[in-house]
N, C-alpha and C. Protein backbone atom coordinates (compact mmCIF):
# COMPACT_ATOMS: atom_id res chain seq x y z
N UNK A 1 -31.06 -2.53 43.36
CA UNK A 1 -30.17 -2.28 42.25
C UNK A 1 -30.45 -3.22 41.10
N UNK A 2 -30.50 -4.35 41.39
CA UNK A 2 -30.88 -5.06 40.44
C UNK A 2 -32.58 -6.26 40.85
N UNK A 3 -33.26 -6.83 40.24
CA UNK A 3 -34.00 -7.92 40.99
C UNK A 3 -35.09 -8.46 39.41
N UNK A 4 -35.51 -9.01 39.74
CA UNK A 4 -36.06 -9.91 38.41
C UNK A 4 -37.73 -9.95 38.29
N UNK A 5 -38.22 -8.76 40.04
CA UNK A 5 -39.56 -8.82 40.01
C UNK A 5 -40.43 -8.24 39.28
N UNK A 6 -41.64 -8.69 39.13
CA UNK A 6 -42.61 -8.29 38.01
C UNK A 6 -43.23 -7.40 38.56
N UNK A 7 -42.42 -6.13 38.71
CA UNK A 7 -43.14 -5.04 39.31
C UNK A 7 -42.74 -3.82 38.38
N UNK A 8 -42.91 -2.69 39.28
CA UNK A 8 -42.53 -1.06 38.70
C UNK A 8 -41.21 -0.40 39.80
N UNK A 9 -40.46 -1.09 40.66
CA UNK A 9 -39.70 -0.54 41.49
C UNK A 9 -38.28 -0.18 40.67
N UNK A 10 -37.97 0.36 41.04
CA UNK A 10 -36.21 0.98 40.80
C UNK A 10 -35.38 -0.32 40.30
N UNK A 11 -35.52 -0.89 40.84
CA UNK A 11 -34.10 -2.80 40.50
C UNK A 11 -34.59 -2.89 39.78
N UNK A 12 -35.72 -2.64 39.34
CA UNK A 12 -36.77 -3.16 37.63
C UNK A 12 -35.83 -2.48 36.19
N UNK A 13 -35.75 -1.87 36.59
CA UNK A 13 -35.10 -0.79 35.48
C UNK A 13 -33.75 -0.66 35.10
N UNK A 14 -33.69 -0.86 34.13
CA UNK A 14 -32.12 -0.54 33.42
C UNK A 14 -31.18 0.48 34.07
N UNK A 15 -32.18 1.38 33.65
CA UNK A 15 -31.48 3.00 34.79
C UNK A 15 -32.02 3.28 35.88
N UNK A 16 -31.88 2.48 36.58
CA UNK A 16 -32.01 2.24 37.75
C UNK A 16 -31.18 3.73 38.77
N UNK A 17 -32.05 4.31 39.25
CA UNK A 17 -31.19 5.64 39.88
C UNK A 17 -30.18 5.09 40.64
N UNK A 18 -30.56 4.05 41.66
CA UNK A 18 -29.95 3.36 42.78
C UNK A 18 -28.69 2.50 42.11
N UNK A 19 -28.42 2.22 40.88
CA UNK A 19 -27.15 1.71 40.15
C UNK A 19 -26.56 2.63 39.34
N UNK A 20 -27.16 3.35 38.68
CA UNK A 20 -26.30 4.57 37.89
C UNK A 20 -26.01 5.92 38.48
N UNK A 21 -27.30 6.27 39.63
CA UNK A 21 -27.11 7.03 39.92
C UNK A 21 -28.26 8.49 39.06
N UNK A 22 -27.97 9.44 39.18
CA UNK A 22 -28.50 10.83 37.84
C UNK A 22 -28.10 11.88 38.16
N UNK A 23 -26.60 11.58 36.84
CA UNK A 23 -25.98 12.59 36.67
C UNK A 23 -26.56 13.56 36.31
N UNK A 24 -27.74 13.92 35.85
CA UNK A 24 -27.72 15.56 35.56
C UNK A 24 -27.61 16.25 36.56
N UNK A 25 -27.66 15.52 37.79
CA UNK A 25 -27.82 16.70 39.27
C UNK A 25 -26.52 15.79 39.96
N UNK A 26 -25.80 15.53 39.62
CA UNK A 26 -24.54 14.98 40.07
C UNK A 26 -24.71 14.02 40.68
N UNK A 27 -25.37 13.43 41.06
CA UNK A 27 -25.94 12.41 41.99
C UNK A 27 -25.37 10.71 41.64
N UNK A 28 -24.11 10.46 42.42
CA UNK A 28 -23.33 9.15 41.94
C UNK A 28 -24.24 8.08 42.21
N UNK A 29 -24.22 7.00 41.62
CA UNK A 29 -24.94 5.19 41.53
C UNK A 29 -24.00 4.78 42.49
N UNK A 30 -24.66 3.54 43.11
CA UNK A 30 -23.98 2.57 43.82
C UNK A 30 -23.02 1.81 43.50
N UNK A 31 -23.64 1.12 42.17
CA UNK A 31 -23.05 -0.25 41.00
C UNK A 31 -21.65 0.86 41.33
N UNK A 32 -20.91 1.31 40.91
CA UNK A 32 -19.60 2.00 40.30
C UNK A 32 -19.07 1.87 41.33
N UNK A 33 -19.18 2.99 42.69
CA UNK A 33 -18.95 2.78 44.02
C UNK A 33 -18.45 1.33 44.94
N UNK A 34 -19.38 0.44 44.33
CA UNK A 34 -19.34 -1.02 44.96
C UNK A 34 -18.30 -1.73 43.99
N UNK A 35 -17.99 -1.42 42.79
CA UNK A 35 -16.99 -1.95 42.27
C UNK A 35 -15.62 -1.77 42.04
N UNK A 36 -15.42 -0.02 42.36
CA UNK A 36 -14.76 0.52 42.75
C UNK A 36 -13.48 0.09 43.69
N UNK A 37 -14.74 -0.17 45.05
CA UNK A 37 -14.00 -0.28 46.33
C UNK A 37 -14.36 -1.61 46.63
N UNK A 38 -14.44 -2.65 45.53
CA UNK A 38 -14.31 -4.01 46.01
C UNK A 38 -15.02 -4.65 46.73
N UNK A 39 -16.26 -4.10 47.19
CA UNK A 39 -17.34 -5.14 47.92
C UNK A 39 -17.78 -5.99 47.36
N UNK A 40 -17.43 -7.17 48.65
CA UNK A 40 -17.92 -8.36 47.93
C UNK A 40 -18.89 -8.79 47.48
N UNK A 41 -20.06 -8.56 48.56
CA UNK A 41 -21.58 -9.10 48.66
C UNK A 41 -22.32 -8.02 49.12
N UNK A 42 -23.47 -7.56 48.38
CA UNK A 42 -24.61 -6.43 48.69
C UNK A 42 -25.77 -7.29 48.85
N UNK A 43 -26.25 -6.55 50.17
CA UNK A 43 -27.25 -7.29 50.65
C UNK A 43 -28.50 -6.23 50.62
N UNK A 44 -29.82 -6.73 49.89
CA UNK A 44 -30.33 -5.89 49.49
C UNK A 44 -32.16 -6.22 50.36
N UNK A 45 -33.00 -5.14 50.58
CA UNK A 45 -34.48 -5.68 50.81
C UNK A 45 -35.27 -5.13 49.95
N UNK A 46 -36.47 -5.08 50.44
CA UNK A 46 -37.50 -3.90 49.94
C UNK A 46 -38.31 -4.61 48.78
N UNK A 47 -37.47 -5.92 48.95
CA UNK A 47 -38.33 -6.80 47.47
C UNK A 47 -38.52 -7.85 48.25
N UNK A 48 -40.41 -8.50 48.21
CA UNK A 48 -40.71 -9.09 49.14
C UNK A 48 -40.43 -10.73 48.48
N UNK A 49 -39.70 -11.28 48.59
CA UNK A 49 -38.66 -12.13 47.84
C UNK A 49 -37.66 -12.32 47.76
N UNK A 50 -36.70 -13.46 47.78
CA UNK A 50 -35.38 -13.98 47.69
C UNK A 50 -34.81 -13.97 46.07
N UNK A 51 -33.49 -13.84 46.04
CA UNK A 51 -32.90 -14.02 44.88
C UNK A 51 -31.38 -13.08 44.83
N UNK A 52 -31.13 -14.46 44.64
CA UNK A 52 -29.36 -14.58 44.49
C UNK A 52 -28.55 -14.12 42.88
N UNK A 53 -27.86 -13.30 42.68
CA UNK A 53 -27.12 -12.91 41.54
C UNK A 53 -26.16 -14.06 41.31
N UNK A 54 -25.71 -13.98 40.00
CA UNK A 54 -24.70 -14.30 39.98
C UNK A 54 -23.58 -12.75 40.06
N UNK A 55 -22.12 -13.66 39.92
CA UNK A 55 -21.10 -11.51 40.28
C UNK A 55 -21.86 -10.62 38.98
N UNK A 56 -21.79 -9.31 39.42
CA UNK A 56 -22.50 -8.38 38.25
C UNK A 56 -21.55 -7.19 38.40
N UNK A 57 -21.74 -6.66 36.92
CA UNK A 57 -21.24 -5.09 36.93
C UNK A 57 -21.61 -4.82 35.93
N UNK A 58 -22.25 -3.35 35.67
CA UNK A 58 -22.94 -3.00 34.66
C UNK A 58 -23.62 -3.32 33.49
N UNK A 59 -24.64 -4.81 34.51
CA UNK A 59 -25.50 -5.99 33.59
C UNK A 59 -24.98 -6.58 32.69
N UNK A 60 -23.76 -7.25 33.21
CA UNK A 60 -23.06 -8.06 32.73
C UNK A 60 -22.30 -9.01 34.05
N UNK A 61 -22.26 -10.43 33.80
CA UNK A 61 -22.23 -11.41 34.48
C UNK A 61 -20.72 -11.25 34.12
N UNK A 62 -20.04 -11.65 35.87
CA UNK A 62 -18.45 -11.86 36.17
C UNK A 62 -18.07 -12.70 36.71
N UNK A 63 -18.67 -14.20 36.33
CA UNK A 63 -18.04 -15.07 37.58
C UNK A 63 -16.79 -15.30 37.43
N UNK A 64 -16.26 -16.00 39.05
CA UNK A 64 -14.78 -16.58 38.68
C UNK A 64 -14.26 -17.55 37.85
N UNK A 65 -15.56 -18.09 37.71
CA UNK A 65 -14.90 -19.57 36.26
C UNK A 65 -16.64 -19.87 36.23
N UNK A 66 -16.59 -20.68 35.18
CA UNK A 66 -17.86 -21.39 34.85
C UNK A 66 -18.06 -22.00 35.54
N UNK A 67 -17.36 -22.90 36.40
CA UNK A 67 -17.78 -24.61 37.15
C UNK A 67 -17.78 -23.73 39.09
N UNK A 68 -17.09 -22.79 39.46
CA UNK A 68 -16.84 -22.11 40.16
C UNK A 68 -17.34 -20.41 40.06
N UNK A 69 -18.53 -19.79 39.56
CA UNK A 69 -18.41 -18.88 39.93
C UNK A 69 -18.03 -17.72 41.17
N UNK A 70 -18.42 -18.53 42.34
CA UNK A 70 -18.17 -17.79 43.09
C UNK A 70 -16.95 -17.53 44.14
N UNK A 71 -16.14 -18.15 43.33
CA UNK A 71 -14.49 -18.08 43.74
C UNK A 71 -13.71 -17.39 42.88
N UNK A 72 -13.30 -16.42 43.63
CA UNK A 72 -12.66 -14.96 42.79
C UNK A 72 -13.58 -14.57 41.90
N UNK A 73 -14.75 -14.47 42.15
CA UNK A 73 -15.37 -13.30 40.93
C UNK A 73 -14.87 -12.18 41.21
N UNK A 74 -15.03 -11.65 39.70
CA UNK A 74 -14.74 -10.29 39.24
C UNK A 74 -15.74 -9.09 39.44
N UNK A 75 -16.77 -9.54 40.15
CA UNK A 75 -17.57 -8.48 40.54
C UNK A 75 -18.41 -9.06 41.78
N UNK A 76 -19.30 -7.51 42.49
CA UNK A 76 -20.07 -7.99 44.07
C UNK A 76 -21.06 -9.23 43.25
N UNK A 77 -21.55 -9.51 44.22
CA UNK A 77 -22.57 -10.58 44.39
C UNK A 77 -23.78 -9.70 45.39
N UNK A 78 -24.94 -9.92 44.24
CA UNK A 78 -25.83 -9.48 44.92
C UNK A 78 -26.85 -9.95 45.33
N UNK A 79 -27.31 -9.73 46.77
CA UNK A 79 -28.17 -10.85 47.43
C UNK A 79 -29.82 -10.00 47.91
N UNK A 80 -30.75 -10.30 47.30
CA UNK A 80 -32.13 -9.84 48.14
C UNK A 80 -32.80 -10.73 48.65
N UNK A 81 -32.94 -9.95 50.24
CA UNK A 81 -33.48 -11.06 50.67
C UNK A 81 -34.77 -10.66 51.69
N UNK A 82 -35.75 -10.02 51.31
CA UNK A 82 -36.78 -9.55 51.77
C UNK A 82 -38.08 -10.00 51.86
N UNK A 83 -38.11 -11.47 52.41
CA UNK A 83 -39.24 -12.53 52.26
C UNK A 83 -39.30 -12.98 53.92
N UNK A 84 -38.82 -11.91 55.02
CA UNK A 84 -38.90 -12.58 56.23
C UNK A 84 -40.72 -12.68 56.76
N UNK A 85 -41.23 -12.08 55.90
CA UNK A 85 -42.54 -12.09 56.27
C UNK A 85 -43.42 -10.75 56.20
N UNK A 86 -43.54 -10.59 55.14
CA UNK A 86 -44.28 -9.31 55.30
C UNK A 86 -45.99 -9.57 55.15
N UNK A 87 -46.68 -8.54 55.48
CA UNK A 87 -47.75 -8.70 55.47
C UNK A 87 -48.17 -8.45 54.25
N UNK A 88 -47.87 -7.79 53.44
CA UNK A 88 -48.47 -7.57 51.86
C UNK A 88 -48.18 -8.37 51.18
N UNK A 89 -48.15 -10.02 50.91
CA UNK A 89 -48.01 -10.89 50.42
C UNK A 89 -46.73 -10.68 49.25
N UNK A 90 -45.90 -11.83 48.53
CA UNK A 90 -44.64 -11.51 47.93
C UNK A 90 -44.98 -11.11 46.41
N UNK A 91 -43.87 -10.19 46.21
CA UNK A 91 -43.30 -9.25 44.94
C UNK A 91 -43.01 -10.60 44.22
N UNK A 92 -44.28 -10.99 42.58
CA UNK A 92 -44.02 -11.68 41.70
C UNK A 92 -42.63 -11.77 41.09
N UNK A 93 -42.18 -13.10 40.70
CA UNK A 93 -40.89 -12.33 39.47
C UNK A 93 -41.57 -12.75 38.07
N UNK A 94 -40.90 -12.20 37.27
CA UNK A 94 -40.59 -12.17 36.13
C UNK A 94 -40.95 -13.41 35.51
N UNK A 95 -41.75 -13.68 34.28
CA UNK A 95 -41.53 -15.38 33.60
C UNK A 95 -40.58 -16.28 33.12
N UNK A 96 -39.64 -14.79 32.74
CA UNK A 96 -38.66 -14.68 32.12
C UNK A 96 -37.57 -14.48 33.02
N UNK A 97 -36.19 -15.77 33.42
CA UNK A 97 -35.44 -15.66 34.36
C UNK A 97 -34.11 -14.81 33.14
N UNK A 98 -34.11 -13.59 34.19
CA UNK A 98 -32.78 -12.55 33.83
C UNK A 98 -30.86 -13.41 34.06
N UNK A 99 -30.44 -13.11 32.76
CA UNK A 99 -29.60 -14.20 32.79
C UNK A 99 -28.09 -13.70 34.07
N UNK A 100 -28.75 -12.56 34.98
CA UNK A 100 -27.91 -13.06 35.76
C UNK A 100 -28.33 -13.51 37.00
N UNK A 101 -30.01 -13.50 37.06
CA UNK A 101 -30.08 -13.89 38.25
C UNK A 101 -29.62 -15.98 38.26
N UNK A 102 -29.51 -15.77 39.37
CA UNK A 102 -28.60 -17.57 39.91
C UNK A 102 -30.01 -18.15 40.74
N UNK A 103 -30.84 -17.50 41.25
CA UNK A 103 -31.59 -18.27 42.11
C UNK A 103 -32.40 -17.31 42.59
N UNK A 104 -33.82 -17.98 42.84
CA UNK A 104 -35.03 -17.11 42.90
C UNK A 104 -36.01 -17.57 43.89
N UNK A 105 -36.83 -17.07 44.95
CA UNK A 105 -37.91 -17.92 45.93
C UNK A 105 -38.93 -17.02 46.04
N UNK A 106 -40.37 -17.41 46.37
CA UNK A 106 -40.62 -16.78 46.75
C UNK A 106 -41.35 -17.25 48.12
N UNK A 107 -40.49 -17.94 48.88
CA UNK A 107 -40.82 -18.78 50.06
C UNK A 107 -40.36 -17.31 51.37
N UNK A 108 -41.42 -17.41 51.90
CA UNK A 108 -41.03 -16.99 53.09
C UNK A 108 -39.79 -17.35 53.79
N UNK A 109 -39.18 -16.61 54.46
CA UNK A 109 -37.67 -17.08 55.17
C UNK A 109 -36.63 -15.89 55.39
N UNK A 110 -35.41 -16.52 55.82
CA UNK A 110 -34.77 -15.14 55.93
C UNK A 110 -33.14 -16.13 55.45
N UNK A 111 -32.14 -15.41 55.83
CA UNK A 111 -30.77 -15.52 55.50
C UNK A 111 -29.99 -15.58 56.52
N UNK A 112 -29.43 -16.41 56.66
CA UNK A 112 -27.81 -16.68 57.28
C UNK A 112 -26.56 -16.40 56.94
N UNK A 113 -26.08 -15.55 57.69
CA UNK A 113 -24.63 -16.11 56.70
C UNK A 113 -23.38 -16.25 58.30
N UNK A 114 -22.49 -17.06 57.40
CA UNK A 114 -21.33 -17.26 58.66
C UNK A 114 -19.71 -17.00 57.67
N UNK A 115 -19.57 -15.79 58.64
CA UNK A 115 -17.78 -15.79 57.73
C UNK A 115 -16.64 -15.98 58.56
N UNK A 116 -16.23 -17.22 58.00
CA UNK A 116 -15.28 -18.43 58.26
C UNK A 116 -13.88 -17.66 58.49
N UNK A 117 -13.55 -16.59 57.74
CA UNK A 117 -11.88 -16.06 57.82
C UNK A 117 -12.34 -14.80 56.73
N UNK A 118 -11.07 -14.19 56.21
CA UNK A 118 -11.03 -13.02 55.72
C UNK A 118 -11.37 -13.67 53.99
N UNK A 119 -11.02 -15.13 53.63
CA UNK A 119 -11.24 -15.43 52.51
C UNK A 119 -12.90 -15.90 52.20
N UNK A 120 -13.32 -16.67 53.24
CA UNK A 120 -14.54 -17.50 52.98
C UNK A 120 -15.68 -17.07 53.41
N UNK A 121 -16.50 -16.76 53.18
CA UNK A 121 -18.19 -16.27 53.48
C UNK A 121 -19.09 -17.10 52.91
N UNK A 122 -20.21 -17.51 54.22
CA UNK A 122 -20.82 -18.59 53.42
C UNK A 122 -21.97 -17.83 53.63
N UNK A 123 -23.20 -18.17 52.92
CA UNK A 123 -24.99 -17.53 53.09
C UNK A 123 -25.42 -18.71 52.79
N UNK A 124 -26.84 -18.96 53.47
CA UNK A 124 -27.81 -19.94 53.20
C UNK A 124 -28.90 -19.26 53.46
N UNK A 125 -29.91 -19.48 52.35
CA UNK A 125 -31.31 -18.95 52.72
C UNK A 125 -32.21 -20.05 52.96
N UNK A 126 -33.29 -19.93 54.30
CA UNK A 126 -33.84 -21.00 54.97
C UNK A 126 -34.87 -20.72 54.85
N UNK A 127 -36.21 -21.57 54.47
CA UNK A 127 -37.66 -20.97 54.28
C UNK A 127 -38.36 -22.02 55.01
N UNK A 128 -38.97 -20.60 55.78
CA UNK A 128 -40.07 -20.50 56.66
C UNK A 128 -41.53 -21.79 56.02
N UNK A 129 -41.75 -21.76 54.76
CA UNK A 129 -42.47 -22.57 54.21
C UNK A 129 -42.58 -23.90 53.84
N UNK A 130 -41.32 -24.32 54.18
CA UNK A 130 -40.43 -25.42 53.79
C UNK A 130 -40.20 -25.66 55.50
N UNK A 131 -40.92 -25.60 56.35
CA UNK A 131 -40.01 -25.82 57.45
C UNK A 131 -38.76 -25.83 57.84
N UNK A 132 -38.20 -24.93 57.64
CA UNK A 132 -36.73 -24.58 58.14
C UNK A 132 -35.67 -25.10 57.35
N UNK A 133 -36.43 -25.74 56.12
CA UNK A 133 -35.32 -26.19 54.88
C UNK A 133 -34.60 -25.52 54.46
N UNK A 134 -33.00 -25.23 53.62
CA UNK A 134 -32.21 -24.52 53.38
C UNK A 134 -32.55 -24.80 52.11
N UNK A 135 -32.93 -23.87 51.43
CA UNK A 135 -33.26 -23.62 49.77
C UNK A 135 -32.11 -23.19 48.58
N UNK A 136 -31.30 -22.64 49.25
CA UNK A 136 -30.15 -21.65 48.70
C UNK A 136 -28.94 -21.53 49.72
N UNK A 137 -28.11 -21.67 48.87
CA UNK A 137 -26.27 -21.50 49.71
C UNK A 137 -25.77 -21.59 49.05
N UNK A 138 -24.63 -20.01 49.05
CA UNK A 138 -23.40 -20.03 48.65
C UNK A 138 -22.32 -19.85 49.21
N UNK A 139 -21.42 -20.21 48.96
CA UNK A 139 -19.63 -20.18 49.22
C UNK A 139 -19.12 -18.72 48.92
N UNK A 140 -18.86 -17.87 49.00
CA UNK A 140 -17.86 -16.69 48.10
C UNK A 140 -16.71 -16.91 49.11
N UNK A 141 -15.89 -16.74 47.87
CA UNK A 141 -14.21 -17.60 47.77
C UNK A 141 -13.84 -16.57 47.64
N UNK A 142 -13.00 -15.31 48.33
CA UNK A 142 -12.44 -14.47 47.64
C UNK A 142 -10.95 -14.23 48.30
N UNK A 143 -9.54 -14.83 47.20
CA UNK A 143 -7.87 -14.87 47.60
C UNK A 143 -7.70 -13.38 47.85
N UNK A 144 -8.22 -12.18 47.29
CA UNK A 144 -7.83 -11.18 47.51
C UNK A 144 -8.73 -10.28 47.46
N UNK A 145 -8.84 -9.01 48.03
CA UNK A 145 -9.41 -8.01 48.11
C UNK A 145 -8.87 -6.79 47.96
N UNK A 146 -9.91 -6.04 47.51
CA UNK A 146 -9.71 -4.47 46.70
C UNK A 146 -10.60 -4.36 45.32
N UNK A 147 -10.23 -3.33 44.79
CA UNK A 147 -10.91 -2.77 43.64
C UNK A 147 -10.79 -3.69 42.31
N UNK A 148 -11.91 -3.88 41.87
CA UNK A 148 -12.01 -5.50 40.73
C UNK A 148 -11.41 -4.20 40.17
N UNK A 149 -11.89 -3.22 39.33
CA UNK A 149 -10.46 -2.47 38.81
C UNK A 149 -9.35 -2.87 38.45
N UNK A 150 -8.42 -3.21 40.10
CA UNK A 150 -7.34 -2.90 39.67
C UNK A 150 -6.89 -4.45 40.24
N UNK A 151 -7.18 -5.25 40.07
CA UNK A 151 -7.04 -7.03 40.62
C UNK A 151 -6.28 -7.55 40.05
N UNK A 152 -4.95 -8.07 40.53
CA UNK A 152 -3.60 -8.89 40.65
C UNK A 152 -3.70 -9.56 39.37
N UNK A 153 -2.43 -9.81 38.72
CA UNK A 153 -2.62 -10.76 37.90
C UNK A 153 -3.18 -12.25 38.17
N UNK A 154 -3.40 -13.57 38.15
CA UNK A 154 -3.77 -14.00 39.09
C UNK A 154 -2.45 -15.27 39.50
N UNK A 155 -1.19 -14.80 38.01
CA UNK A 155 -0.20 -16.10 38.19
C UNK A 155 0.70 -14.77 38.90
N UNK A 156 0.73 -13.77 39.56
CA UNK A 156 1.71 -13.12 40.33
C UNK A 156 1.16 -13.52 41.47
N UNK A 157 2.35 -13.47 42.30
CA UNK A 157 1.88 -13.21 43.67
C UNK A 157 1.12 -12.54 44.62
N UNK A 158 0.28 -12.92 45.78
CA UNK A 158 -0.83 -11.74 45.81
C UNK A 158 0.16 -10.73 46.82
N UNK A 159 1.23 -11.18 47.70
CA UNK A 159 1.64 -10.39 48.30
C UNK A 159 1.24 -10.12 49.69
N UNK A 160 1.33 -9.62 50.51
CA UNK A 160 0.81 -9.79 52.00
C UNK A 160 -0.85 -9.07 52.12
N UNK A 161 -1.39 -10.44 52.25
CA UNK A 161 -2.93 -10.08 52.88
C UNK A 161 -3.39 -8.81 53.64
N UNK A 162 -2.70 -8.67 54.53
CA UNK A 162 -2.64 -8.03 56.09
C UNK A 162 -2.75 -6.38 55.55
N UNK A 163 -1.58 -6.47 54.15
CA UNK A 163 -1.28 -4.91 53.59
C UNK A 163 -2.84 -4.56 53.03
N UNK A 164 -3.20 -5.59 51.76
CA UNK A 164 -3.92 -5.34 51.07
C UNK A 164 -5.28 -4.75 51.81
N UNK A 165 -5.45 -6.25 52.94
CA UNK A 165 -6.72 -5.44 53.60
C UNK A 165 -6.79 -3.49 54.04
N UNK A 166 -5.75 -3.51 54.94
CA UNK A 166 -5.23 -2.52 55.63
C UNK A 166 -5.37 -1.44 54.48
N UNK A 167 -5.17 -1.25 53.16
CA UNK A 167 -4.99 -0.50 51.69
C UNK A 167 -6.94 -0.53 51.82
N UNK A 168 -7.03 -1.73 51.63
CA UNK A 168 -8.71 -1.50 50.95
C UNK A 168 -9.79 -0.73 52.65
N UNK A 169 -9.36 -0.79 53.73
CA UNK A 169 -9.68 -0.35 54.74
C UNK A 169 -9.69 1.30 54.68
N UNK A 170 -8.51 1.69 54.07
CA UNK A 170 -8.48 2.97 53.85
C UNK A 170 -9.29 3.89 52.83
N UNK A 171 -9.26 2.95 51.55
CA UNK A 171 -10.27 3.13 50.77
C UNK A 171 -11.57 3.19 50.84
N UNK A 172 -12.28 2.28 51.80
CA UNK A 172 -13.40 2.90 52.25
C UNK A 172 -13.62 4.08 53.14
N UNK A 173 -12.26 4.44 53.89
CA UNK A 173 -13.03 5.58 54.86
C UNK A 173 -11.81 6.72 54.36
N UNK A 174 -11.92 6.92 52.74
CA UNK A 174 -11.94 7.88 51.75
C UNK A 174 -13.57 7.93 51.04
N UNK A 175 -14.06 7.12 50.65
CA UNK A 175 -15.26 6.91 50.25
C UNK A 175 -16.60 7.33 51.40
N UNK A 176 -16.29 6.75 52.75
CA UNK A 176 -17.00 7.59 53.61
C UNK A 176 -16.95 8.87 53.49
N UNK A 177 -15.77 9.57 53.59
CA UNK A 177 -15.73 10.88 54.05
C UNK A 177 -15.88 11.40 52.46
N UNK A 178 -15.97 11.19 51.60
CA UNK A 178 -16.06 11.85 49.99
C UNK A 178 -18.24 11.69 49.87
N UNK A 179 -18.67 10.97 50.68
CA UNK A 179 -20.07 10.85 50.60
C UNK A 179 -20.41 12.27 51.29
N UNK A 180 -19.82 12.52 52.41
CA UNK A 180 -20.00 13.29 53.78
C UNK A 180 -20.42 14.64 52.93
């Protein structure tokens, strides 16, 4: 959907089918879908290379604050992480760093992640080249969940967790069955 490599693939491109979609044959994008229904983090391959977004929605940067982006952003966070080792050596990036990518490798390695509770998700990317060094880690902080859409004021109350999830649970398996 999105990526910063110096190639000809689909994430290369503005109109990107895989983010907009092509409407002339009705055919819905992801980007809308994923922002829609509030996913937090898209985890992406097929690009032989690492690189971390900052939050995005329709190539435009959403973090939660400047000093804190990744607590309550306003949009997914998107993660590629397709450097576990391929044999066709890694997908160049760009000279030119895209101002939303956050972080870029092109170290062999793969990704971790560990989620702590319904608020905290952590990722670290570890390269294989670096001997098992951790190159990259983030935190995503997120008080509430559902559709950046339609997101709480943030001085009201959020109201019971338990509901909200249970609400955004349903919303995806409306979105399942509307793909079907």
């Amino acid at each position: 959907m999105y990526c910063s490599n110096d190639d000809t693939d689909d994430c290369t491109k503005s109109d990107s089918i895989v983010r907009i979609g092509q409407p002339s044959i009705k055919l819905k994008g992801w980007e809308e879908l994923l922002y829609r229904y509030g996913v937090d983090v898209a985890i992406w391959a097929q690009e032989h290379s690492y690189e971390r977004l900052w939050p995005i929605y329709n190539k435009q940067v959403f973090n939660g604050s400047y000093n804190e982006p990744y607590t309550n952003p306003k949009a997914p966070v998107h993660i590629t992480t397709g450097s576990a080792g391929c044999h066709e050596s890694h997908d160049r990036f760009k000279k030119k760093v895209s101002e939303w990518s956050a972080f870029r490798s092109l170290d062999y390695g793969y990704t971790r992640m560990k989620v702590y509770n319904q608020t905290h998700l952590y990722m670290e990317q570890v390269s294989d080249d670096k001997d098992g060094a951790i190159i990259d880690r983030v935190m995503l902080i997120k008080d509430s969940h559902g559709s950046y859409s339609e997101k709480p004021n943030p001085v009201t109350p959020m109201g019971d967790p338990l509901k909200k999830i249970w609400k955004n649970w349903q919303r995806v398996k409306a979105m399942a069955k509307d793909t079907q």
